[in-house]
PDB file of N, CA and C in Angstrom:
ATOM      1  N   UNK A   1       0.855  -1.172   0.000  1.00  0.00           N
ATOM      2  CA  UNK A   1       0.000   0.000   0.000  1.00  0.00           C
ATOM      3  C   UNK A   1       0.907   1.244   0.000  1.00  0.00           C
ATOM      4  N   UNK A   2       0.189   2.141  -1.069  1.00  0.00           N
ATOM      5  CA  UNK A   2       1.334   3.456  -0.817  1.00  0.00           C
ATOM      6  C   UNK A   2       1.019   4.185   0.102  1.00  0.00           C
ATOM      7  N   UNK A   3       2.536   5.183   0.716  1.00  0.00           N
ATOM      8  CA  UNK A   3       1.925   6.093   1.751  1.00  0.00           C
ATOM      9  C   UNK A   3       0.388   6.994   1.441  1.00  0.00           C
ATOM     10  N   UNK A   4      -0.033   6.887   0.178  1.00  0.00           N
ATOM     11  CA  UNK A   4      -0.692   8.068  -0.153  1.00  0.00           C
ATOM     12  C   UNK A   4      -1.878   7.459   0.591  1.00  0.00           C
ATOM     13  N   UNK A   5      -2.160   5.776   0.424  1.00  0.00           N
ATOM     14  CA  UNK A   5      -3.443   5.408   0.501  1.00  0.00           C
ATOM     15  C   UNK A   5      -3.266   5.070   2.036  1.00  0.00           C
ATOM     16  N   UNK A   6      -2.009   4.876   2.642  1.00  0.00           N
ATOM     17  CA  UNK A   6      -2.527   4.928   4.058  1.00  0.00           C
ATOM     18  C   UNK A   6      -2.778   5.983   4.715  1.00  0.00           C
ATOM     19  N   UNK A   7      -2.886   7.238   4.121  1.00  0.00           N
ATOM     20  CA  UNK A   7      -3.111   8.520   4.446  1.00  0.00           C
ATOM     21  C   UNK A   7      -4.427   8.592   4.370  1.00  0.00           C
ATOM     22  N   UNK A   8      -4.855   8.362   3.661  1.00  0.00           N
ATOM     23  CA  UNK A   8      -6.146   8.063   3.463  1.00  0.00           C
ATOM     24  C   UNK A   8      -6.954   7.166   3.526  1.00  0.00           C
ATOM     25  N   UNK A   9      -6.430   6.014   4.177  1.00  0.00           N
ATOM     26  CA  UNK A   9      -7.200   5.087   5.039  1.00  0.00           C
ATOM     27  C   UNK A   9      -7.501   5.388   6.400  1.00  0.00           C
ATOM     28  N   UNK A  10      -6.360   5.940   6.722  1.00  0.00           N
ATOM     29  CA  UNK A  10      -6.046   6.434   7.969  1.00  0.00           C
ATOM     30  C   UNK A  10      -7.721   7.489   8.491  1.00  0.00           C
ATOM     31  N   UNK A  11      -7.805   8.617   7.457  1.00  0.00           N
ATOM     32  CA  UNK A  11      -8.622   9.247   7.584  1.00  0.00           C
ATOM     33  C   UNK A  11     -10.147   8.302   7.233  1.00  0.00           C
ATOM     34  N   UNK A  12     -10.302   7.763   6.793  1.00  0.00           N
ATOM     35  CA  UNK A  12     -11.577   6.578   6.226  1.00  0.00           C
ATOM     36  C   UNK A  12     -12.244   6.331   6.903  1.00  0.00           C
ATOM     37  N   UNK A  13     -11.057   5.529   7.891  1.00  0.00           N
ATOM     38  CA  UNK A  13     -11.495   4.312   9.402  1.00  0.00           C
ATOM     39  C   UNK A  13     -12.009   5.691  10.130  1.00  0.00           C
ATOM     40  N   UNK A  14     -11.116   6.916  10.246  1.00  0.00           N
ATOM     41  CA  UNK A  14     -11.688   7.972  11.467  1.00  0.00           C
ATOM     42  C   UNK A  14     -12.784   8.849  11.135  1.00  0.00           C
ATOM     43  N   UNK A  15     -13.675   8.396   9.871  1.00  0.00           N
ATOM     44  CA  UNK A  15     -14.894   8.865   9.167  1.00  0.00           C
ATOM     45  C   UNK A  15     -14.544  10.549   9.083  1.00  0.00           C
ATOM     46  N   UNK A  16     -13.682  10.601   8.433  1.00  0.00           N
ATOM     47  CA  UNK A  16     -13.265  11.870   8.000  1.00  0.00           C
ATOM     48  C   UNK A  16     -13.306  12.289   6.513  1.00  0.00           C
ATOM     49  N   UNK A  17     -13.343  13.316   6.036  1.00  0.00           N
ATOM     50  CA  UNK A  17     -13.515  12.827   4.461  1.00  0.00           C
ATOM     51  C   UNK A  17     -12.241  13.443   3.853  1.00  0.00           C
ATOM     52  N   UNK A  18     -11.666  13.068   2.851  1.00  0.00           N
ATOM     53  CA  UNK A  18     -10.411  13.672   2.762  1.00  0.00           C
ATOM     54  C   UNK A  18     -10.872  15.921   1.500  1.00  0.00           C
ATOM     55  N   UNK A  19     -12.427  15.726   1.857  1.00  0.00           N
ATOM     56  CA  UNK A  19     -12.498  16.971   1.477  1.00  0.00           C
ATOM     57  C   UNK A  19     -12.797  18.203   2.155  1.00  0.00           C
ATOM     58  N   UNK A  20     -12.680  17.541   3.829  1.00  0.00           N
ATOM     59  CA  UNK A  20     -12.330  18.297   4.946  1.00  0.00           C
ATOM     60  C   UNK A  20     -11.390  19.642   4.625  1.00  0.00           C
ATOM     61  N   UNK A  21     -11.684  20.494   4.700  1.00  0.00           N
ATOM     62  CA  UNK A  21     -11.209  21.555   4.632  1.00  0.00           C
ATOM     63  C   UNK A  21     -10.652  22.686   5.930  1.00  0.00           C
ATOM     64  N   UNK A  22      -9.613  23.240   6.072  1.00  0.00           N
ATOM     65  CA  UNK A  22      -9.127  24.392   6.756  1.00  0.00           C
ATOM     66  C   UNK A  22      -8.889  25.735   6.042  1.00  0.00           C
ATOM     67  N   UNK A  23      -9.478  26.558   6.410  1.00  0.00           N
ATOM     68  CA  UNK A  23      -8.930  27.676   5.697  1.00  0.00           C
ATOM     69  C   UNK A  23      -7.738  28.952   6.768  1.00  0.00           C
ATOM     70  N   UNK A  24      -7.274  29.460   5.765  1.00  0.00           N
ATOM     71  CA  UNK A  24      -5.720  30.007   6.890  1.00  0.00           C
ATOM     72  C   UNK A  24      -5.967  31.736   5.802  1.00  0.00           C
ATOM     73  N   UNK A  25      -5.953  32.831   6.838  1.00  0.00           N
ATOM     74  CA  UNK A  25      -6.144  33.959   6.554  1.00  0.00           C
ATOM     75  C   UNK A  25      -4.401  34.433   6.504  1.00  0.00           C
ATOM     76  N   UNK A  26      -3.893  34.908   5.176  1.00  0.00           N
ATOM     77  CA  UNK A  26      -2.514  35.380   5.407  1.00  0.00           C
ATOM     78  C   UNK A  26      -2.441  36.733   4.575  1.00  0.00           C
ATOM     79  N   UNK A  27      -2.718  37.541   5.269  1.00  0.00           N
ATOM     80  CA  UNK A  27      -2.380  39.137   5.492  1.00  0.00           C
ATOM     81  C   UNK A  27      -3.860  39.686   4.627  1.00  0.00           C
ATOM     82  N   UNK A  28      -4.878  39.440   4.920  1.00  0.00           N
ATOM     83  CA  UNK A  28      -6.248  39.190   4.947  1.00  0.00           C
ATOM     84  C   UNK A  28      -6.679  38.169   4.081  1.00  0.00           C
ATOM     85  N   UNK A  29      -6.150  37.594   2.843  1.00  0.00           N
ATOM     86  CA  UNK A  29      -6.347  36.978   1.736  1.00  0.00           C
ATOM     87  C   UNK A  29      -6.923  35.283   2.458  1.00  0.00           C
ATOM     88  N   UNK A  30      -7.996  35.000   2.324  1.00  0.00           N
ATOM     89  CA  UNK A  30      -7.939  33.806   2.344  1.00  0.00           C
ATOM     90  C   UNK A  30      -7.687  32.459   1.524  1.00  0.00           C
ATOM     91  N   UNK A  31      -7.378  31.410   2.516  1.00  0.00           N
ATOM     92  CA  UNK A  31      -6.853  30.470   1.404  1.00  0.00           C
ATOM     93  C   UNK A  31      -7.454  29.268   1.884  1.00  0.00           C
ATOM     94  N   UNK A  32      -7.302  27.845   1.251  1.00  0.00           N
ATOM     95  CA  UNK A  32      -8.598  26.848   1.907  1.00  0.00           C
ATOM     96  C   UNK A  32      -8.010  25.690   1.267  1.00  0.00           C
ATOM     97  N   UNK A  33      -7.974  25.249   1.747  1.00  0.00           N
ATOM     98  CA  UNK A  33      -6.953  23.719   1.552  1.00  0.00           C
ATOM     99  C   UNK A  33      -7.604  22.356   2.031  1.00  0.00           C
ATOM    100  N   UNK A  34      -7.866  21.362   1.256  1.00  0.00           N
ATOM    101  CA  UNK A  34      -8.571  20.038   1.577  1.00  0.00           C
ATOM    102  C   UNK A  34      -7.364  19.460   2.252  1.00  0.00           C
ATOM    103  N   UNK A  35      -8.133  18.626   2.899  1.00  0.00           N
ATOM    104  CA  UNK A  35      -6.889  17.297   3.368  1.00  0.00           C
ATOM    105  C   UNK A  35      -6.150  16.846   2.432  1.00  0.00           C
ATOM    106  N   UNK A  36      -7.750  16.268   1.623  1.00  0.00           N
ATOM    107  CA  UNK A  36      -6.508  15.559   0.062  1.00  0.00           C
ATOM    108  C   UNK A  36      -5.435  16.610  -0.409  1.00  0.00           C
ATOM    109  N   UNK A  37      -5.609  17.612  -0.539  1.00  0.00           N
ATOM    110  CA  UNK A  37      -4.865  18.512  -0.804  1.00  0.00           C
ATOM    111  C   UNK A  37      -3.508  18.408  -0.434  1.00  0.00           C
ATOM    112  N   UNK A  38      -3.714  18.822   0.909  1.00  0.00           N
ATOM    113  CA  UNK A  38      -2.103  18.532   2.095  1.00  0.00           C
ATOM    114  C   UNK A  38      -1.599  17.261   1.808  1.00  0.00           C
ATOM    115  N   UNK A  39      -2.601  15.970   1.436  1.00  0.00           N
ATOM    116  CA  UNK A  39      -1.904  14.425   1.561  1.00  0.00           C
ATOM    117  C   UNK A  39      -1.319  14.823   0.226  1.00  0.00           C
ATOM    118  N   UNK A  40      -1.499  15.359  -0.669  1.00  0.00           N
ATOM    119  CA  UNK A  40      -1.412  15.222  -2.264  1.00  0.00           C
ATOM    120  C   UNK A  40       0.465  15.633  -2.449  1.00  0.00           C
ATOM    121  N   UNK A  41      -0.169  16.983  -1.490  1.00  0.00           N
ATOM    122  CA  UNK A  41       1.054  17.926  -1.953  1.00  0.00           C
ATOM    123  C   UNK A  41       2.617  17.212  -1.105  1.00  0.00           C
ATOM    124  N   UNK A  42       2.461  16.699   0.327  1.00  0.00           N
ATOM    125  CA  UNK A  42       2.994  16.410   1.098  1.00  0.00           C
ATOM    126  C   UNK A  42       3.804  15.027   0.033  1.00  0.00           C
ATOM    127  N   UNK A  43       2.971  14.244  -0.555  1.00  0.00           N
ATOM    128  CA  UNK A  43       3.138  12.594  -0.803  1.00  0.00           C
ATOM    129  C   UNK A  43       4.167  13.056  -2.435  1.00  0.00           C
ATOM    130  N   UNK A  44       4.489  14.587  -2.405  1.00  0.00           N
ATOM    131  CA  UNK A  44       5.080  14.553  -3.756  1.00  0.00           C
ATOM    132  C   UNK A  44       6.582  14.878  -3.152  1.00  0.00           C
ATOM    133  N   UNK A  45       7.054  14.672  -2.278  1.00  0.00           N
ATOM    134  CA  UNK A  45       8.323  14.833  -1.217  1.00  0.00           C
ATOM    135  C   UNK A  45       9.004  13.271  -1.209  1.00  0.00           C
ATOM    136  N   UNK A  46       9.815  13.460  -0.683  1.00  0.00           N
ATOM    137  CA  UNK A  46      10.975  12.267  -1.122  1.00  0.00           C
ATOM    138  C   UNK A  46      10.340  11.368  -0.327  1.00  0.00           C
ATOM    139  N   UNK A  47      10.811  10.044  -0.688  1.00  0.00           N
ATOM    140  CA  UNK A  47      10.222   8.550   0.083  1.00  0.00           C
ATOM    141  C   UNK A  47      10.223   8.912   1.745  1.00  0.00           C
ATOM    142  N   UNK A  48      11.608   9.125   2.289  1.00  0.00           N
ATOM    143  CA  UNK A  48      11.761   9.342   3.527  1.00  0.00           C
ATOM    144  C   UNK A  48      10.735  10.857   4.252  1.00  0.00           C
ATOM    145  N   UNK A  49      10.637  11.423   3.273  1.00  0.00           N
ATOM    146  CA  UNK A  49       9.766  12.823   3.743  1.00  0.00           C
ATOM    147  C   UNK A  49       8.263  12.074   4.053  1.00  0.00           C
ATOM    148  N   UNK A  50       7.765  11.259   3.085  1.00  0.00           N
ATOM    149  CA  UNK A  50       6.315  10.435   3.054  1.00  0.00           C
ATOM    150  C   UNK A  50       6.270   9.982   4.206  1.00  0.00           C
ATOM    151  N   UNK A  51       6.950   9.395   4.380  1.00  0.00           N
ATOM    152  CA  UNK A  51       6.977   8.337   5.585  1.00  0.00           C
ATOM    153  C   UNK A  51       6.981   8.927   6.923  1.00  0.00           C
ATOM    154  N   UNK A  52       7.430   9.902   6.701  1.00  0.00           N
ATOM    155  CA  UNK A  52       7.448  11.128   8.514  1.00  0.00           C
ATOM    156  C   UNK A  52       5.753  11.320   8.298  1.00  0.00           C
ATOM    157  N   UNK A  53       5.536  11.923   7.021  1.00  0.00           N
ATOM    158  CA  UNK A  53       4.311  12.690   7.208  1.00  0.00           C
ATOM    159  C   UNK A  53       3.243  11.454   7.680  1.00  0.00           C
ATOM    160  N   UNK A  54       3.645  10.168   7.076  1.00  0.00           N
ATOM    161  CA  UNK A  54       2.737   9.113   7.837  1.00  0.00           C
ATOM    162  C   UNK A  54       2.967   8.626   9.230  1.00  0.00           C
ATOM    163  N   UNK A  55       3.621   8.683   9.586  1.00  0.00           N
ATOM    164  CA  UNK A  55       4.199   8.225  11.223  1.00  0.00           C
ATOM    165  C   UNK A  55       3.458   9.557  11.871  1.00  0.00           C
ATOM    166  N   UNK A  56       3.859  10.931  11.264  1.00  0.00           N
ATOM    167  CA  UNK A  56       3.156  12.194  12.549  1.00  0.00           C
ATOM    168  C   UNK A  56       1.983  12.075  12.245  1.00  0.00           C
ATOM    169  N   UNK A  57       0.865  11.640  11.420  1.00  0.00           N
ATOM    170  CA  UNK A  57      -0.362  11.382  10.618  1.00  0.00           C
ATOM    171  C   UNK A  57      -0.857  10.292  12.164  1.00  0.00           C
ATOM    172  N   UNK A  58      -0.203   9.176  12.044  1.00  0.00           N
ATOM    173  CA  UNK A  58      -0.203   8.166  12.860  1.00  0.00           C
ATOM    174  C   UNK A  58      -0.239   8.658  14.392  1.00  0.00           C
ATOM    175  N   UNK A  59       0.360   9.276  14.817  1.00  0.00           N
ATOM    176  CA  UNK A  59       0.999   9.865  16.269  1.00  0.00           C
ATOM    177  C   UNK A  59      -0.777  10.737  16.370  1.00  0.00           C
ATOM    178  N   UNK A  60      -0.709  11.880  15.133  1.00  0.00           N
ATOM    179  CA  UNK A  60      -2.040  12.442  15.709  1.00  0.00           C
ATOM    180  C   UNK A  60      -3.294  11.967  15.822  1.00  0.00           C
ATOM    181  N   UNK A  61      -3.317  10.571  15.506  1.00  0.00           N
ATOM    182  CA  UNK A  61      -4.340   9.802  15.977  1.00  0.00           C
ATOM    183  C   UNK A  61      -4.294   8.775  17.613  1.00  0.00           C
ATOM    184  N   UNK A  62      -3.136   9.545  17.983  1.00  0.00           N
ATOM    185  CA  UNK A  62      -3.350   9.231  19.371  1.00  0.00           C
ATOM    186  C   UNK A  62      -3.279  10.445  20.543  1.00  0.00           C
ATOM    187  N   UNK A  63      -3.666  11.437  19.966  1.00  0.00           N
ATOM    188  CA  UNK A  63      -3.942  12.929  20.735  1.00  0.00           C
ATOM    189  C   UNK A  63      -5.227  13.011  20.891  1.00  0.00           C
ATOM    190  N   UNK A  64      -5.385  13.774  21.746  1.00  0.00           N
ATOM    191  CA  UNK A  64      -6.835  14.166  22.002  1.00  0.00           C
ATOM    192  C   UNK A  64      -7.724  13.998  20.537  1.00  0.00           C
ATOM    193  N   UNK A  65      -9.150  14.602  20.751  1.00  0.00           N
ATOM    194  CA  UNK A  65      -9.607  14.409  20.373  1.00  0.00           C
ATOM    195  C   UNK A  65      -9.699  15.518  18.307  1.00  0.00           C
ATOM    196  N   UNK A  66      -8.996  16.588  19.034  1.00  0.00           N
ATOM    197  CA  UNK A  66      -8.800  16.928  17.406  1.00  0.00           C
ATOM    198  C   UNK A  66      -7.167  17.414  17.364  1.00  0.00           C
ATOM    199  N   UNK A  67      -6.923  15.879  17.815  1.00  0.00           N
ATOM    200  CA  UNK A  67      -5.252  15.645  17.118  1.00  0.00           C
ATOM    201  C   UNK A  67      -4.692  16.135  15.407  1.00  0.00           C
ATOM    202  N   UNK A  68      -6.060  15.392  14.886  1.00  0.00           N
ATOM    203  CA  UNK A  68      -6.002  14.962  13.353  1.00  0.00           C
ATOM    204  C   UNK A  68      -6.352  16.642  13.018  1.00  0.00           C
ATOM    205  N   UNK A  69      -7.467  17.395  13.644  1.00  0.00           N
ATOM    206  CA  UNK A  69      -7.170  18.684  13.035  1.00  0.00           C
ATOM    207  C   UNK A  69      -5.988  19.369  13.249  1.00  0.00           C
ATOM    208  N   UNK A  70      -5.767  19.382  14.061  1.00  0.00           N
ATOM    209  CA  UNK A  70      -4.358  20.492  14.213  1.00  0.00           C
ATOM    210  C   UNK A  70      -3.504  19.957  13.534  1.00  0.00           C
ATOM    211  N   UNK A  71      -3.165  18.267  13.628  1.00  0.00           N
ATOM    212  CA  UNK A  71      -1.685  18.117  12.069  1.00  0.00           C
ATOM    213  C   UNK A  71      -2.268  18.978  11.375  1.00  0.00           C
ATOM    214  N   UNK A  72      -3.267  18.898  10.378  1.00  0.00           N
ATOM    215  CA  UNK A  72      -3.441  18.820   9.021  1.00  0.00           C
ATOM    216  C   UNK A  72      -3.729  21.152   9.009  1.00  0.00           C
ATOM    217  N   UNK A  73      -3.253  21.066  10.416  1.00  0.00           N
ATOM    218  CA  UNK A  73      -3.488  23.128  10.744  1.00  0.00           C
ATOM    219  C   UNK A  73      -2.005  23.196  10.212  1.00  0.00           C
ATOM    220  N   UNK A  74      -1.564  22.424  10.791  1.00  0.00           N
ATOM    221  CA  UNK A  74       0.155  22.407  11.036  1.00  0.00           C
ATOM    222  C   UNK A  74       0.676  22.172   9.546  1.00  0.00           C
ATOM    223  N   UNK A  75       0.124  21.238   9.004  1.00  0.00           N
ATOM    224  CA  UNK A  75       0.277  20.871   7.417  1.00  0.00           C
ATOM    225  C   UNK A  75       0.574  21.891   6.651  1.00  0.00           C
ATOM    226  N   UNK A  76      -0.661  22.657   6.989  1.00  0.00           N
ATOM    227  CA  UNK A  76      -1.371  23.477   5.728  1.00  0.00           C
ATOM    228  C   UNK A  76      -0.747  24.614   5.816  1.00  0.00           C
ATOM    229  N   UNK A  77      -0.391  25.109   7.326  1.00  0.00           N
ATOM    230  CA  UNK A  77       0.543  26.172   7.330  1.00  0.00           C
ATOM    231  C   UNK A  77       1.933  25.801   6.653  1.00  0.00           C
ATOM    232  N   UNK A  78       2.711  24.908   6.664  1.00  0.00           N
ATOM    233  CA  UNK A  78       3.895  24.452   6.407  1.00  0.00           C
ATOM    234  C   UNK A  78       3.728  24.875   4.828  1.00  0.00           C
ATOM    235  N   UNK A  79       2.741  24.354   4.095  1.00  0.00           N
ATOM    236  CA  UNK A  79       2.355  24.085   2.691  1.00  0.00           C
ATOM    237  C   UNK A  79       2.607  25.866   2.537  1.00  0.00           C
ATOM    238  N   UNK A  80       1.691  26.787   3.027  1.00  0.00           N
ATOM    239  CA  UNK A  80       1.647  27.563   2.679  1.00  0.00           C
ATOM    240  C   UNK A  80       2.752  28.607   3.044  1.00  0.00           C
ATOM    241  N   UNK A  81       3.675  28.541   4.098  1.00  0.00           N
ATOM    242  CA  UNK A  81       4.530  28.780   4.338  1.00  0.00           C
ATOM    243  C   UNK A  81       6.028  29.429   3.154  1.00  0.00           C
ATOM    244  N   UNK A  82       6.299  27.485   2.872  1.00  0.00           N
ATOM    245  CA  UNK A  82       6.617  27.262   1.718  1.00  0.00           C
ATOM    246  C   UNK A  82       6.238  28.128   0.594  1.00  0.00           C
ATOM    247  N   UNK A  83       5.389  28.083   0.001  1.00  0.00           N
ATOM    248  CA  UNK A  83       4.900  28.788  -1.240  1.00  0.00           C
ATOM    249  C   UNK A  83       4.791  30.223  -0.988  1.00  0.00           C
ATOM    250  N   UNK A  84       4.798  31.118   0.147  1.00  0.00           N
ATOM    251  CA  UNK A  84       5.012  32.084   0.155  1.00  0.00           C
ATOM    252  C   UNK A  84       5.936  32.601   0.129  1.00  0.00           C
ATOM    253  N   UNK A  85       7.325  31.599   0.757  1.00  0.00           N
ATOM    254  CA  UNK A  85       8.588  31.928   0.646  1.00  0.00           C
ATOM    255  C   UNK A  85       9.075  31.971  -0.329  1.00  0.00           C
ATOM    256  N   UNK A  86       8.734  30.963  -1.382  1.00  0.00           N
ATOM    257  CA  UNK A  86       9.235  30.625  -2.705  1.00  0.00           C
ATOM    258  C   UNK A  86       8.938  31.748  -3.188  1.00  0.00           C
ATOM    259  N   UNK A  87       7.912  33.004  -3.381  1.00  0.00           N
ATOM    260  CA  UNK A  87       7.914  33.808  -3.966  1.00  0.00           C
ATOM    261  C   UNK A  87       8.317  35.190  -3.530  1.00  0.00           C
ATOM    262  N   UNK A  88       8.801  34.882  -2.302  1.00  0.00           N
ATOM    263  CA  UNK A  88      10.280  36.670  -2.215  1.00  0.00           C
ATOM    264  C   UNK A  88      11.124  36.442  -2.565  1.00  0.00           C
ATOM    265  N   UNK A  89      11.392  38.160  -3.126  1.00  0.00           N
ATOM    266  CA  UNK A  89      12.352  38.102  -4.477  1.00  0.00           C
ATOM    267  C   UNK A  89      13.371  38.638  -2.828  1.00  0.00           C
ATOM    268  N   UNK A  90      14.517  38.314  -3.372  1.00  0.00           N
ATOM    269  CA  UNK A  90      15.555  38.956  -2.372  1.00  0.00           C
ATOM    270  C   UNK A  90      16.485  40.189  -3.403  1.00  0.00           C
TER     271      UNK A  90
END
């Protein structure tokens, strides 16, 4: 099974849908990101990168009760993080 689909089994069994959405306000602009989204973008990172994102995927299903939201807060900021950085010019 690939990491992608235990990412998304993962979410299945916890009746989550992977079109769960977060949205993240950055400098008023909003932005809105599915799970599948984060699993999509995350699962295009090197073998060893996959495999973290499935083990901390794993871990936040043993946190309280919205473990699984805050990764995928934590995700989405990272995601967007990234892509904002990528575009200052220095």
């Amino acid at each position: 099974m690939s990491n992608t689909e235990i990412c998304k089994t993962i979410l299945s069994n916890e009746g989550i849908s992977l079109d769960s959405k977060i949205d993240f306000d950055v400098n008023g602009e909003l932005h809105t990101l599915t799970f599948g989204f984060i699993i999509e973008s995350f699962m295009m990172a090197s073998e060893a990168s996959q495999e973290a994102f499935v083990a901390a995927l794993q871990q936040a299903l043993l946190s309280e009760h919205d473990g699984i939201e805050r990764f995928f807060q934590s995700m989405g900021q990272l995601l967007l993080m990234t892509h904002l950085s990528q575009k200052i010019e220095i």
